[in-house]
C-alpha atoms as a PDB file:
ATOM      1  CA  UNK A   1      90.542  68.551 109.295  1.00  0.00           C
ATOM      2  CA  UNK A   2      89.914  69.036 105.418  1.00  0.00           C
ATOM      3  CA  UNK A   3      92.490  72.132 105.256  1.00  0.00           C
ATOM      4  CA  UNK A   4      95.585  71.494 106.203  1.00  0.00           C
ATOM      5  CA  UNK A   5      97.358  74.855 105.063  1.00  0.00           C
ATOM      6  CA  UNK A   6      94.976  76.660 106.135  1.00  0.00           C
ATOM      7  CA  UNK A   7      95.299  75.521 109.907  1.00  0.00           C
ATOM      8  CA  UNK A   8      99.788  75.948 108.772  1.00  0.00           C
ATOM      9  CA  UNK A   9      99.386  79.607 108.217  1.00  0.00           C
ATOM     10  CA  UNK A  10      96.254  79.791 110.781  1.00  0.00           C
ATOM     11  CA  UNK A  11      98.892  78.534 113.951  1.00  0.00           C
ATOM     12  CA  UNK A  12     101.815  80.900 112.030  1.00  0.00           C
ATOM     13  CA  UNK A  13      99.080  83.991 111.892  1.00  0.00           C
ATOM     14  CA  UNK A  14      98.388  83.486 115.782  1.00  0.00           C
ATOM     15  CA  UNK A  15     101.898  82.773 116.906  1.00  0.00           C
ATOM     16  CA  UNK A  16     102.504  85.812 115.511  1.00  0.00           C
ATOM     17  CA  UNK A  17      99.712  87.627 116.667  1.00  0.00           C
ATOM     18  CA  UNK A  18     100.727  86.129 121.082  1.00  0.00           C
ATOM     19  CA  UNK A  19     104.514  87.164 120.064  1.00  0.00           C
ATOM     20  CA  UNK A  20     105.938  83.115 120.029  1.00  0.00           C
ATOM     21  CA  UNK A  21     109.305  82.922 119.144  1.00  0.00           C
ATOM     22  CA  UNK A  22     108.537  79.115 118.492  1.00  0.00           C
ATOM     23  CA  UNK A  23     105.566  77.622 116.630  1.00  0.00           C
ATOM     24  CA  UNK A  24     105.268  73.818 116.171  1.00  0.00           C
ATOM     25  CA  UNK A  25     103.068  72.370 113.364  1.00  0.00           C
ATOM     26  CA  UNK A  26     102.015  68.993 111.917  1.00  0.00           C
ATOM     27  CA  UNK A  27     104.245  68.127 109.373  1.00  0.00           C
ATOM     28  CA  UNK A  28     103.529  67.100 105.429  1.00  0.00           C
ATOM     29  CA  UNK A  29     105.357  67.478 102.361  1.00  0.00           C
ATOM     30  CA  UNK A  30     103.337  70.167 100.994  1.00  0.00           C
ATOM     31  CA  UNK A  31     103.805  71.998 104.138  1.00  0.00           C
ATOM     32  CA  UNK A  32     107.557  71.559 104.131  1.00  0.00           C
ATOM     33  CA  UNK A  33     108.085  73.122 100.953  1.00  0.00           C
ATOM     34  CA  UNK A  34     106.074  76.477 102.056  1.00  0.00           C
ATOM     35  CA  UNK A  35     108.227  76.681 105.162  1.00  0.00           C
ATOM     36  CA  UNK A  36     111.409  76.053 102.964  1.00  0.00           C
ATOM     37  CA  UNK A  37     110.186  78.925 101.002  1.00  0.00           C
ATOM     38  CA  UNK A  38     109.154  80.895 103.630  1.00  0.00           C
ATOM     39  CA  UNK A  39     112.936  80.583 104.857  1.00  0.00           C
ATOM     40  CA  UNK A  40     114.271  81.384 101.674  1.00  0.00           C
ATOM     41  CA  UNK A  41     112.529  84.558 101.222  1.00  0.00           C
ATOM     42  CA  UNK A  42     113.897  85.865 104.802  1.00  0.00           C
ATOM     43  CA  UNK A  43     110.047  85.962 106.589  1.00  0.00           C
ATOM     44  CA  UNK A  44     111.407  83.273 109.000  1.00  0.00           C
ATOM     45  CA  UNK A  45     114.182  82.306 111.005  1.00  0.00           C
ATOM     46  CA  UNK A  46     115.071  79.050 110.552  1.00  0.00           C
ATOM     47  CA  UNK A  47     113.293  75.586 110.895  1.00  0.00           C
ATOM     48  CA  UNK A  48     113.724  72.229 111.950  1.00  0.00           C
ATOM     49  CA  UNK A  49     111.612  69.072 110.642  1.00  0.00           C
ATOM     50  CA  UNK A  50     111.156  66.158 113.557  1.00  0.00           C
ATOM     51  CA  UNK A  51     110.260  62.314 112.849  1.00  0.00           C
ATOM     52  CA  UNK A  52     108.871  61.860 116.880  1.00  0.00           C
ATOM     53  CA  UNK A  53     105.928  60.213 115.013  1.00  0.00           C
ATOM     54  CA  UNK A  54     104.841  58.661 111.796  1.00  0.00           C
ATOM     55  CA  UNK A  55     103.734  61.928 110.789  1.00  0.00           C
ATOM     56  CA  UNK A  56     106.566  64.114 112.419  1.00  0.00           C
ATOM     57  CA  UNK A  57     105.841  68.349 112.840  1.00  0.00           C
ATOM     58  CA  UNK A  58     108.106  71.358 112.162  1.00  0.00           C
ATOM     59  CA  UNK A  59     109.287  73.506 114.139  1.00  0.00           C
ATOM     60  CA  UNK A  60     109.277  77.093 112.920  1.00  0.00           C
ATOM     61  CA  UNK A  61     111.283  80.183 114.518  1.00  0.00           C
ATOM     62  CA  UNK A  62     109.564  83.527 113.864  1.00  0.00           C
ATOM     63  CA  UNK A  63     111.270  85.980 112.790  1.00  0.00           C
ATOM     64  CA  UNK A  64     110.831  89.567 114.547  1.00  0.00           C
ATOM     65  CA  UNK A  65     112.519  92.931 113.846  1.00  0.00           C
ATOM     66  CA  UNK A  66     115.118  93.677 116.954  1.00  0.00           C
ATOM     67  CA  UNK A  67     113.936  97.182 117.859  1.00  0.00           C
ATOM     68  CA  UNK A  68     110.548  97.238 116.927  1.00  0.00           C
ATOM     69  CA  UNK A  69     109.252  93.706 117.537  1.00  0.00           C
ATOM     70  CA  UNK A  70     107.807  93.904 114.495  1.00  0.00           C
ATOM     71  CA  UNK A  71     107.301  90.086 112.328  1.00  0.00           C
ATOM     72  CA  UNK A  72     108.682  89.918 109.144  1.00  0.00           C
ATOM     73  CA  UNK A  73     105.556  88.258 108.031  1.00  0.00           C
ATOM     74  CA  UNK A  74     102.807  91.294 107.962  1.00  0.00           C
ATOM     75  CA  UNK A  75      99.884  89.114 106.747  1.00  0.00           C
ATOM     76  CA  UNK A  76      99.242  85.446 105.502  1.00  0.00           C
ATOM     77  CA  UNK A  77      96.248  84.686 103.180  1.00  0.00           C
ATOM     78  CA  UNK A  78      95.179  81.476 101.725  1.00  0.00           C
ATOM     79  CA  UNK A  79      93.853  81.925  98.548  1.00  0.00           C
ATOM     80  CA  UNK A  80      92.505  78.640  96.982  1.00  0.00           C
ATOM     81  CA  UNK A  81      90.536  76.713  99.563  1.00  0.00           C
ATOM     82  CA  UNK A  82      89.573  72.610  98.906  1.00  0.00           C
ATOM     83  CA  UNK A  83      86.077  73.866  98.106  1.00  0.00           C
ATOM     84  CA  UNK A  84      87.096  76.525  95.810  1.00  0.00           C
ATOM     85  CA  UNK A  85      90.707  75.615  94.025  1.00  0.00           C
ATOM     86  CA  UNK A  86      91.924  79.128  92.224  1.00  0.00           C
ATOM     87  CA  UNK A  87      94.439  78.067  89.205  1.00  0.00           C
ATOM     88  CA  UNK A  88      96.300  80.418  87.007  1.00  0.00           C
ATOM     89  CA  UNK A  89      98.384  80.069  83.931  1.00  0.00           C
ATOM     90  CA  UNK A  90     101.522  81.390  83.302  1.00  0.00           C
ATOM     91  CA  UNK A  91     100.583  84.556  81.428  1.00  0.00           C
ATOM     92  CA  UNK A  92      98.448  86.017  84.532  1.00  0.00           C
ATOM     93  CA  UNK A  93     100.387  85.128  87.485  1.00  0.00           C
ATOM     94  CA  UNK A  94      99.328  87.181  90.446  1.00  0.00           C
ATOM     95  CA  UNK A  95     101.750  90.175  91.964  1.00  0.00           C
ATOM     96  CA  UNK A  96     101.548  90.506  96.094  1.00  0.00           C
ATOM     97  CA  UNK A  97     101.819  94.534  96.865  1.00  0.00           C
ATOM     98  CA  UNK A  98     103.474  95.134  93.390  1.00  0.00           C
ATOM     99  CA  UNK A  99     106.405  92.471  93.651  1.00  0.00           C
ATOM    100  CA  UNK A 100     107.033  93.374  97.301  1.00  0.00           C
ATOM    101  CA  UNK A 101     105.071  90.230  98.715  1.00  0.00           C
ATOM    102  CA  UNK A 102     105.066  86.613  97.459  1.00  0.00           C
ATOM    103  CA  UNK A 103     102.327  84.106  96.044  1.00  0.00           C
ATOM    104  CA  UNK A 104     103.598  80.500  96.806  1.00  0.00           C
ATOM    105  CA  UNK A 105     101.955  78.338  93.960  1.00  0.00           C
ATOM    106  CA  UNK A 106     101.881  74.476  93.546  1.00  0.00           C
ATOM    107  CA  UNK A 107     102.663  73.860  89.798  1.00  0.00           C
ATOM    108  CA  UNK A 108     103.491  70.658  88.094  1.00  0.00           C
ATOM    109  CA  UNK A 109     107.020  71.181  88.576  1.00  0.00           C
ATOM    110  CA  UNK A 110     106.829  71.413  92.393  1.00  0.00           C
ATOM    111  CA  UNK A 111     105.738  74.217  95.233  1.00  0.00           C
ATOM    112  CA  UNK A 112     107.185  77.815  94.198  1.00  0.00           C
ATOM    113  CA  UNK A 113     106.785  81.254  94.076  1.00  0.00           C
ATOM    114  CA  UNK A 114     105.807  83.557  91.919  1.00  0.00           C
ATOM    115  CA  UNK A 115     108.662  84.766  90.551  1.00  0.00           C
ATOM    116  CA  UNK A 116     109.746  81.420  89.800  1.00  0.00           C
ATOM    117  CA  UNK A 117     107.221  80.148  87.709  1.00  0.00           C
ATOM    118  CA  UNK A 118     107.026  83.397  86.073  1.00  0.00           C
ATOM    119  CA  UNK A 119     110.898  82.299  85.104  1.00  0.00           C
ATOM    120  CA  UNK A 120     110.206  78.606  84.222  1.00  0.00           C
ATOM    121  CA  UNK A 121     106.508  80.224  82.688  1.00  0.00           C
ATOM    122  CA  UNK A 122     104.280  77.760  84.110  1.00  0.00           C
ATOM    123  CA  UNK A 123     101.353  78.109  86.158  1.00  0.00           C
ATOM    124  CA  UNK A 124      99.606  76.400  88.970  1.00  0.00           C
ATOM    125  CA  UNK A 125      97.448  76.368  92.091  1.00  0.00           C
ATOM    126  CA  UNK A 126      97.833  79.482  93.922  1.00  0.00           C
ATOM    127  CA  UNK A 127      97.992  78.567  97.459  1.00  0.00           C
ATOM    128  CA  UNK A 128      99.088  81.798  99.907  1.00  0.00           C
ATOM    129  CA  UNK A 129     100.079  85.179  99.609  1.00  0.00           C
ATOM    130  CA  UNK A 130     102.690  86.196 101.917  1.00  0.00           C
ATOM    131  CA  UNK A 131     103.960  89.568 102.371  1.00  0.00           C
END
């Protein structure tokens, strides 16, 4: 596998789509600090990292709306690809549905979203959209 966040938000995108409350994933750091963001932002539940291997996986609780069963998470895109990397600077940051959605970046000062590097004005790899 040459993508490895791409298959993340590919098993998050169909767990969603079959109703899971539960989706387990193949763990990395990369992919660690896009769940920790994810959580942070309120689009999932909670989440738990396990060492049952040398590579470990994360388990991820989906979060869905009580009445309608609705996800939090409408739509997950990946945005730069390994055969086509999309980098912005600082001054041209994207904006997900006019600030209502977030763009999780990977910067030189660590994974983050949009809103934060527009704060610490840096820019980066732009890795998802999220909203």
């Amino acid at each position: 596998m040459t993508d490895t966040i791409s298959d993340y938000l590919t098993r998050v995108r169909n767990a969603i789509g079959a109703n899971h409350r539960i989706v387990e994933i193949p763990a990395s750091n990369l992919k660690k600090e896009i769940t920790k963001i994810l959580f942070e932002k309120g689009y999932i539940l909670s989440y738990k990292f396990e060492n049952t291997n040398t590579q470990g996986t994360i388990k991820i609780a989906l979060k869905y709306h009580p009445a309608t069963k609705q996800s939090a998470i409408k739509d997950l895109q990946r945005v730069s690809s390994p055969g086509l990397r999309k980098y912005t600077g600082a001054a041209k940051l994207p904006r997900v549905l006019n600030g209502l959605g977030i763009a999780i970046l990977s910067t030189s000062k660590g994974v983050m979203t949009d809103k934060e590097a527009r704060t610490q004005k840096v820019g980066g790899e732009v890795l998802c959209y999220v909203y």
